[in-house]
PDB file of N, CA and C in Angstrom:
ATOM      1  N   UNK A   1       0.673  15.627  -1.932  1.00  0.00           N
ATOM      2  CA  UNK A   1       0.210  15.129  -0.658  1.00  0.00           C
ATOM      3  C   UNK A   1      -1.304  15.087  -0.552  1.00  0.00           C
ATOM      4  N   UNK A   2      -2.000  15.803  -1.483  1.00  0.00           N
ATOM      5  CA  UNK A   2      -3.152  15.614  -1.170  1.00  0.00           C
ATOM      6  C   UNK A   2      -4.118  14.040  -1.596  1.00  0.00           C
ATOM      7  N   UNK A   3      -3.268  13.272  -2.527  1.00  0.00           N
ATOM      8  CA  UNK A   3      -3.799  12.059  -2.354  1.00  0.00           C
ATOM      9  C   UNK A   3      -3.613  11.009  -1.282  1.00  0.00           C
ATOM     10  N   UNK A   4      -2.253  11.519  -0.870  1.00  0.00           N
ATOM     11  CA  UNK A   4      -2.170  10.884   0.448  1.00  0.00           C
ATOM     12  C   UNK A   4      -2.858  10.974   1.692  1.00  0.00           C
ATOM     13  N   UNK A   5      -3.589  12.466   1.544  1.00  0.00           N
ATOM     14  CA  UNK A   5      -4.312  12.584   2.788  1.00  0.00           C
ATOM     15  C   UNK A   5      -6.013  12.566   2.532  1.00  0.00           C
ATOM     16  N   UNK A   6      -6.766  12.204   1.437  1.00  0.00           N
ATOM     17  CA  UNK A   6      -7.476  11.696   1.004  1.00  0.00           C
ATOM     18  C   UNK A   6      -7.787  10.363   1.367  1.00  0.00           C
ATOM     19  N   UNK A   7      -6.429   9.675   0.760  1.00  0.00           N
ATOM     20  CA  UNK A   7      -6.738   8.046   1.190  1.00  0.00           C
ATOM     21  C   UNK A   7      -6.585   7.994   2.359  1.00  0.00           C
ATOM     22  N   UNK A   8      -5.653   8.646   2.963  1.00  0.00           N
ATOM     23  CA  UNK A   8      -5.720   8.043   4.037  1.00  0.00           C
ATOM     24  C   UNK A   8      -6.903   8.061   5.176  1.00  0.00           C
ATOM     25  N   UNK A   9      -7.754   9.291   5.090  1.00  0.00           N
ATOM     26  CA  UNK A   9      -8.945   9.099   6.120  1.00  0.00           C
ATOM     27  C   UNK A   9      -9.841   8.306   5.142  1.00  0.00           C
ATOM     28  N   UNK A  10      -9.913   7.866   4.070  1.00  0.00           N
ATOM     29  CA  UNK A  10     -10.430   6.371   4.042  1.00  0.00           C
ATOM     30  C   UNK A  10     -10.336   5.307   4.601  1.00  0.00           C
ATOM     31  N   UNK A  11      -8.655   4.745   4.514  1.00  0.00           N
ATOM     32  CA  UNK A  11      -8.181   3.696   5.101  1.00  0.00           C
ATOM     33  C   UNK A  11      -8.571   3.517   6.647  1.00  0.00           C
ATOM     34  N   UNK A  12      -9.096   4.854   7.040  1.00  0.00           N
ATOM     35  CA  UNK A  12      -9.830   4.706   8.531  1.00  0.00           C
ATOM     36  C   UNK A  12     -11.106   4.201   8.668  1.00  0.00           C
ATOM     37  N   UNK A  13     -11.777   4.120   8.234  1.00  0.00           N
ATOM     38  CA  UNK A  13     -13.011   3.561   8.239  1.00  0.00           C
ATOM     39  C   UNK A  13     -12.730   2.037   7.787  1.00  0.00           C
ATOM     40  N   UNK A  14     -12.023   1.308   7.485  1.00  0.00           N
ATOM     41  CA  UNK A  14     -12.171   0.113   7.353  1.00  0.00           C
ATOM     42  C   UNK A  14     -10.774  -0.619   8.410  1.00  0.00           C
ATOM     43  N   UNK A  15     -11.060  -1.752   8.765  1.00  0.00           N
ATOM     44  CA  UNK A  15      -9.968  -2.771   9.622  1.00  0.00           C
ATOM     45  C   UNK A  15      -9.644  -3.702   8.478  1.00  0.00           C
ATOM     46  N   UNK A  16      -8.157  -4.167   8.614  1.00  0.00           N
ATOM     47  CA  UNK A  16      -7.843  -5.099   7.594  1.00  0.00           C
ATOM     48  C   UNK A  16      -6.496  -5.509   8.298  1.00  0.00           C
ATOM     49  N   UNK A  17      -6.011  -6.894   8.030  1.00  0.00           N
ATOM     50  CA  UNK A  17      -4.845  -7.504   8.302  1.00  0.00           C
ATOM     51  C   UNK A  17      -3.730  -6.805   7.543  1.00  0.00           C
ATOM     52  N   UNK A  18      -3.962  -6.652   6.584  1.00  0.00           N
ATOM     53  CA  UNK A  18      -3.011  -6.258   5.317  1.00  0.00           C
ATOM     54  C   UNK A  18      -3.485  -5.209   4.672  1.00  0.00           C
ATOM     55  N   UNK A  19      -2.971  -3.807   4.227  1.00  0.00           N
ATOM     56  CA  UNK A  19      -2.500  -2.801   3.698  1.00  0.00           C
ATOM     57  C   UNK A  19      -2.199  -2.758   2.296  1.00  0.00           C
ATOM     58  N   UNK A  20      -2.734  -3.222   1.291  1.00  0.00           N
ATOM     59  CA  UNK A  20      -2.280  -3.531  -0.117  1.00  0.00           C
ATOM     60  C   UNK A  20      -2.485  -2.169  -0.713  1.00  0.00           C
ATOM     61  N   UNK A  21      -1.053  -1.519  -1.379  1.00  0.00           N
ATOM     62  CA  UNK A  21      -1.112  -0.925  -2.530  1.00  0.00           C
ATOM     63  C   UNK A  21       0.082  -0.626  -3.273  1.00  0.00           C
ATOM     64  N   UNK A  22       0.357  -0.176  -4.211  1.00  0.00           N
ATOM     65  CA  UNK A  22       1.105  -0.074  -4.966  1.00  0.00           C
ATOM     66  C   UNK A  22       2.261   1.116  -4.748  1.00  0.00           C
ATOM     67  N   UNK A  23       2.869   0.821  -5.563  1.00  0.00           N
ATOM     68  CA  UNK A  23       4.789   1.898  -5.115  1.00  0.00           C
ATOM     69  C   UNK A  23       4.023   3.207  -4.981  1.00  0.00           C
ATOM     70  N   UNK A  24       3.252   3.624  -5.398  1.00  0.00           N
ATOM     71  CA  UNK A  24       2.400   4.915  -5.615  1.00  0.00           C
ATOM     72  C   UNK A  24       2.771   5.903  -4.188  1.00  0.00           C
ATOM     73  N   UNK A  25       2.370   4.692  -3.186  1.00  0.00           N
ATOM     74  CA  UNK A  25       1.877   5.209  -1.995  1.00  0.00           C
ATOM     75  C   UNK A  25       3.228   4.702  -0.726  1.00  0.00           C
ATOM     76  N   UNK A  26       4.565   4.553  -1.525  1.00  0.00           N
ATOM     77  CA  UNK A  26       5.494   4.316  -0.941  1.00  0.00           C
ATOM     78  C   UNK A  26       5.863   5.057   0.341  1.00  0.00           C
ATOM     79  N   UNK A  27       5.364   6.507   0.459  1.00  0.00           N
ATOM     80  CA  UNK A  27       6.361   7.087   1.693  1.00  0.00           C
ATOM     81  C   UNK A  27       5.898   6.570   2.939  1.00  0.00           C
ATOM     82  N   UNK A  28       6.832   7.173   3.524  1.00  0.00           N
ATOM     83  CA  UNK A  28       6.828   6.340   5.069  1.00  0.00           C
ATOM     84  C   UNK A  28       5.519   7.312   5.717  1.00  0.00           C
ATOM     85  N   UNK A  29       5.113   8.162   6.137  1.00  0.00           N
ATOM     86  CA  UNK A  29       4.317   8.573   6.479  1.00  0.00           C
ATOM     87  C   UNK A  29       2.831   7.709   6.430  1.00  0.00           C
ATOM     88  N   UNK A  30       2.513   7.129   4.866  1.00  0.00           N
ATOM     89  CA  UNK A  30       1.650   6.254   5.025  1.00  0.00           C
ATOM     90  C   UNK A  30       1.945   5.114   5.086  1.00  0.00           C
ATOM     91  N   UNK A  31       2.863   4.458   5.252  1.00  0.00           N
ATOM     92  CA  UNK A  31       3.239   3.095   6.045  1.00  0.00           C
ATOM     93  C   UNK A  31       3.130   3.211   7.099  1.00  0.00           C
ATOM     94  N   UNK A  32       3.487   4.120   8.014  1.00  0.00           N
ATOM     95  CA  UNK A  32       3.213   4.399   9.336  1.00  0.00           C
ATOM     96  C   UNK A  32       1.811   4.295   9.707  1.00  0.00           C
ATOM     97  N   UNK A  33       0.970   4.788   9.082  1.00  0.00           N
ATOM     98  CA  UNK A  33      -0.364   5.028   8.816  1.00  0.00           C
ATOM     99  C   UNK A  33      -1.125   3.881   9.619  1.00  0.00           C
ATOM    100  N   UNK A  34      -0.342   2.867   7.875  1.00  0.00           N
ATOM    101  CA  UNK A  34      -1.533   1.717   8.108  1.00  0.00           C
ATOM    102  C   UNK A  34      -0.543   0.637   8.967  1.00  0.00           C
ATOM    103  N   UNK A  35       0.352   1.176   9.657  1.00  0.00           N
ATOM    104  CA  UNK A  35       0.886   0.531  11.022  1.00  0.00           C
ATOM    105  C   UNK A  35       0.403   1.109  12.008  1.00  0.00           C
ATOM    106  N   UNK A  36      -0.113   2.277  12.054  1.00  0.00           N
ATOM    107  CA  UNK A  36      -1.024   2.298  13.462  1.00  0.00           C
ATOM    108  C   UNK A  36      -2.547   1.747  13.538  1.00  0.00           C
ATOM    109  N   UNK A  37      -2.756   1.363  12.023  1.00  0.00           N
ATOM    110  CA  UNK A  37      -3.371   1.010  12.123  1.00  0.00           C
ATOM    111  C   UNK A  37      -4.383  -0.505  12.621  1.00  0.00           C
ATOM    112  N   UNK A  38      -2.610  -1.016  12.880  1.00  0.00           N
ATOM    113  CA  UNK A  38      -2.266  -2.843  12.966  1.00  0.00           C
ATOM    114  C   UNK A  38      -2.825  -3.271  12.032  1.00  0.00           C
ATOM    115  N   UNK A  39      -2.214  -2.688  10.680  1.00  0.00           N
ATOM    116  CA  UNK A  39      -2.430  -3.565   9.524  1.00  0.00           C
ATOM    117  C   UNK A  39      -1.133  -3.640   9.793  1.00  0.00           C
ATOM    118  N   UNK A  40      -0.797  -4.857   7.726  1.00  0.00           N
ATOM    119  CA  UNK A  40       0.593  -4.913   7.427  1.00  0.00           C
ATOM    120  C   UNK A  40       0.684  -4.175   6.410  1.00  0.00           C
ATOM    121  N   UNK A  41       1.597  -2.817   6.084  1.00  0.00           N
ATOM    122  CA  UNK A  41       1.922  -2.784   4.980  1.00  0.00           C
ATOM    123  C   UNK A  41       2.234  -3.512   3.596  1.00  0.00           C
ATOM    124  N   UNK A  42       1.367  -3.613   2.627  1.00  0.00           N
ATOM    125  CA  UNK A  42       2.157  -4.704   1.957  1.00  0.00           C
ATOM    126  C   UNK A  42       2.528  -3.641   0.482  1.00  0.00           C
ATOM    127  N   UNK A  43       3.225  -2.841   0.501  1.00  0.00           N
ATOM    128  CA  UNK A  43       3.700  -2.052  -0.555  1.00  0.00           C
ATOM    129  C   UNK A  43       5.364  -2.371  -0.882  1.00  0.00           C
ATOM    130  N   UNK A  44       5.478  -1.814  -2.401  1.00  0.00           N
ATOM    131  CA  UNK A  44       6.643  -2.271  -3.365  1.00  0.00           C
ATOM    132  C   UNK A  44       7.260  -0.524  -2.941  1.00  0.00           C
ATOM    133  N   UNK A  45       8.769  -0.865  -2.149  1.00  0.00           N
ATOM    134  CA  UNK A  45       9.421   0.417  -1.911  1.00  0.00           C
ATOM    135  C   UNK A  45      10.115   0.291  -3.781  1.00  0.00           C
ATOM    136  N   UNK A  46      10.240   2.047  -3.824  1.00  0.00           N
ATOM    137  CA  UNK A  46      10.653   2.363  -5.381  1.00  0.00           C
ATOM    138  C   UNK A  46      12.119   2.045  -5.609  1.00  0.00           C
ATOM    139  N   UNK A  47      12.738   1.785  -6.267  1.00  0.00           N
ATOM    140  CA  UNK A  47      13.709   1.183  -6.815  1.00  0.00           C
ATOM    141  C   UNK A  47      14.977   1.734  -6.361  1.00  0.00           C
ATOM    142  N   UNK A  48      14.930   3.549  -6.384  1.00  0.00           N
ATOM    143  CA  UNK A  48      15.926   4.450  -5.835  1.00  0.00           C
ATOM    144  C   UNK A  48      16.207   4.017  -4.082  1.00  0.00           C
ATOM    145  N   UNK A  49      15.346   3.781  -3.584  1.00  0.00           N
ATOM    146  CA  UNK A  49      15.366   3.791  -2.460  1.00  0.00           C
ATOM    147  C   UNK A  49      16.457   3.282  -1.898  1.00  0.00           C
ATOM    148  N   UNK A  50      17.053   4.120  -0.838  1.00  0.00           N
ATOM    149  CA  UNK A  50      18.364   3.247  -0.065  1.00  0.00           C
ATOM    150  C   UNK A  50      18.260   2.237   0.779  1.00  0.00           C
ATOM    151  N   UNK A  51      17.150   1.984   1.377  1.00  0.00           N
ATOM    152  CA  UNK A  51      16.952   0.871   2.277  1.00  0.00           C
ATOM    153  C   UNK A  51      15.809   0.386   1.537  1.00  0.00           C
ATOM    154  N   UNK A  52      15.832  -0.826   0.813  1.00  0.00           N
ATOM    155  CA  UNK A  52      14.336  -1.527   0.367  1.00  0.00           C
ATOM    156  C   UNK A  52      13.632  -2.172   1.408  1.00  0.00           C
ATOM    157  N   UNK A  53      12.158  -2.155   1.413  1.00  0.00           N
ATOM    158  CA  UNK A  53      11.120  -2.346   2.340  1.00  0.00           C
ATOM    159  C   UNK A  53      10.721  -3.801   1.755  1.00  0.00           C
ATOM    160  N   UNK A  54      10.858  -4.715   3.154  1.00  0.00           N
ATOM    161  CA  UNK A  54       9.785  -6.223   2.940  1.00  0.00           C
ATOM    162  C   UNK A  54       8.933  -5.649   2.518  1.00  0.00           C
ATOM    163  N   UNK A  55       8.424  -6.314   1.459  1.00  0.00           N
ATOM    164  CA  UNK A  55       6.908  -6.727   1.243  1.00  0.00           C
ATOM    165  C   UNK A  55       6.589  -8.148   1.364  1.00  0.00           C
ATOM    166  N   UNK A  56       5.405  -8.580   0.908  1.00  0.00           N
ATOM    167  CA  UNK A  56       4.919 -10.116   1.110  1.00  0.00           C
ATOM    168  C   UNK A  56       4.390 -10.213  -0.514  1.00  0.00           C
ATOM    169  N   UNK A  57       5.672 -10.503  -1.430  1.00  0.00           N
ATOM    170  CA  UNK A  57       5.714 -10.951  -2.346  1.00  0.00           C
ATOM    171  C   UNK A  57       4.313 -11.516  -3.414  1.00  0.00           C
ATOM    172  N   UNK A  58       4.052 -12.590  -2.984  1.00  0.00           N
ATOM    173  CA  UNK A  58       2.676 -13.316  -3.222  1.00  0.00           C
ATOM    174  C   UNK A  58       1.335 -12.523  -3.544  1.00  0.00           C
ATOM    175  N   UNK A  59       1.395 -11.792  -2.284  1.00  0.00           N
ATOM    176  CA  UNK A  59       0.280 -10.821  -2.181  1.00  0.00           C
ATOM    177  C   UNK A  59       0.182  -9.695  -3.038  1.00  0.00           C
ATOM    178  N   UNK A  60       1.393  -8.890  -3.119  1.00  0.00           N
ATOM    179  CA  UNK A  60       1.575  -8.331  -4.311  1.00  0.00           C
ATOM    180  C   UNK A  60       1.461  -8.673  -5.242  1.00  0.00           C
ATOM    181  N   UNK A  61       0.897  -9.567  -6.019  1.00  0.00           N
ATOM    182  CA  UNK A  61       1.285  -9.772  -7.064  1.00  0.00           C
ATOM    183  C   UNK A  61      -0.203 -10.288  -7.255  1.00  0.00           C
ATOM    184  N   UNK A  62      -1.214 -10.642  -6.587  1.00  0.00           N
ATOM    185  CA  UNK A  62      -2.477 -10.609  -6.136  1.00  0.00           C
ATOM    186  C   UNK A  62      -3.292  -9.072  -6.489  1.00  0.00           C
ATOM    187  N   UNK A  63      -2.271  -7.981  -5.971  1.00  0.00           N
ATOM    188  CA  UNK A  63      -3.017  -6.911  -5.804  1.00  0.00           C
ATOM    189  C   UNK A  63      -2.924  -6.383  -7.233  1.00  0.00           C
ATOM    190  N   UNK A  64      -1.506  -6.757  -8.257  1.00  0.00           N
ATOM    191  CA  UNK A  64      -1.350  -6.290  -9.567  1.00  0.00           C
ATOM    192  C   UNK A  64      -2.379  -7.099 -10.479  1.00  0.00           C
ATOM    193  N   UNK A  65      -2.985  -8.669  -9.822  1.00  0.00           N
ATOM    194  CA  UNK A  65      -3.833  -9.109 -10.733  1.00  0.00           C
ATOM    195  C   UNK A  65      -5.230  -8.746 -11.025  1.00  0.00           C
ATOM    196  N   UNK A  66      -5.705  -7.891  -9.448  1.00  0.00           N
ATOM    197  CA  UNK A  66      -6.953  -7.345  -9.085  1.00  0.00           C
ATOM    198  C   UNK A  66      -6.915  -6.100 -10.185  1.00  0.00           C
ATOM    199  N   UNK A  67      -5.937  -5.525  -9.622  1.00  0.00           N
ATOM    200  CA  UNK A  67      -5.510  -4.013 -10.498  1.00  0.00           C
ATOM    201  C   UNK A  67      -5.882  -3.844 -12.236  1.00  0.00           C
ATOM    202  N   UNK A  68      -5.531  -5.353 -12.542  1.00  0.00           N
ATOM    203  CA  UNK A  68      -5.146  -5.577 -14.044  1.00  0.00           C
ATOM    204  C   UNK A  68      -6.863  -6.049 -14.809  1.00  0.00           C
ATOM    205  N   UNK A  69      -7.509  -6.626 -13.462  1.00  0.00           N
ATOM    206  CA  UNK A  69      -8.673  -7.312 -13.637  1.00  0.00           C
ATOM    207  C   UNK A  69      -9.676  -5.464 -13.681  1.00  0.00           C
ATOM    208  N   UNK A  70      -9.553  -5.029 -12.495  1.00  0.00           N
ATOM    209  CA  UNK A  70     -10.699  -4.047 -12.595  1.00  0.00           C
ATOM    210  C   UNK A  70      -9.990  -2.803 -13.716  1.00  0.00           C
ATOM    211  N   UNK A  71      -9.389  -2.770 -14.125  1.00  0.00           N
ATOM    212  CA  UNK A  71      -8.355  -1.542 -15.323  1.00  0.00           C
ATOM    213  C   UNK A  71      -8.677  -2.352 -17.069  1.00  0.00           C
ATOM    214  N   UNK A  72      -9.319  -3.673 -17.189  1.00  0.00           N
ATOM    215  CA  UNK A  72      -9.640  -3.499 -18.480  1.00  0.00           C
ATOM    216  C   UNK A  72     -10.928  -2.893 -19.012  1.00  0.00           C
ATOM    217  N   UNK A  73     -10.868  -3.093 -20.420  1.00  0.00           N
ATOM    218  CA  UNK A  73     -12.241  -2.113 -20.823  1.00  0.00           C
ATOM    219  C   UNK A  73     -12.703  -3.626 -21.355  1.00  0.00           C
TER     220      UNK A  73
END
């Protein structure tokens, strides 16, 4: 939990439409988060999960290209 509560008083200092990150940061606690925050969540619920979570497809897949772009050497 402590990365969760790290990022998350980050995610306070900035406003954004959309919420982008990865399954990492799946629990509901920080979806809630960046719904009070009147963002949109846009995270990939993990595979086990019993109820799978919308995401906005497109965008995801945006955030894996950013990811892939700033992660080479």
């Amino acid at each position: 939990m402590v990365i969760y509560l790290k990022h998350q008083n980050l995610i306070e200092k900035f406003k954004a439409d959309k919420g982008i990150a990865d399954k990492t940061y799946y629990r509901n606690a920080f979806i809630e988060h960046i719904s009070e925050q009147k963002s949109t969540p846009v995270i990939l619920s993990k595979r086990n999960r019993k109820i799978l979570r919308y995401y906005d497809t497109p965008m995801y897949k945006k955030r894996h290209l950013i990811e892939y772009f700033l992660n080479r050497n």
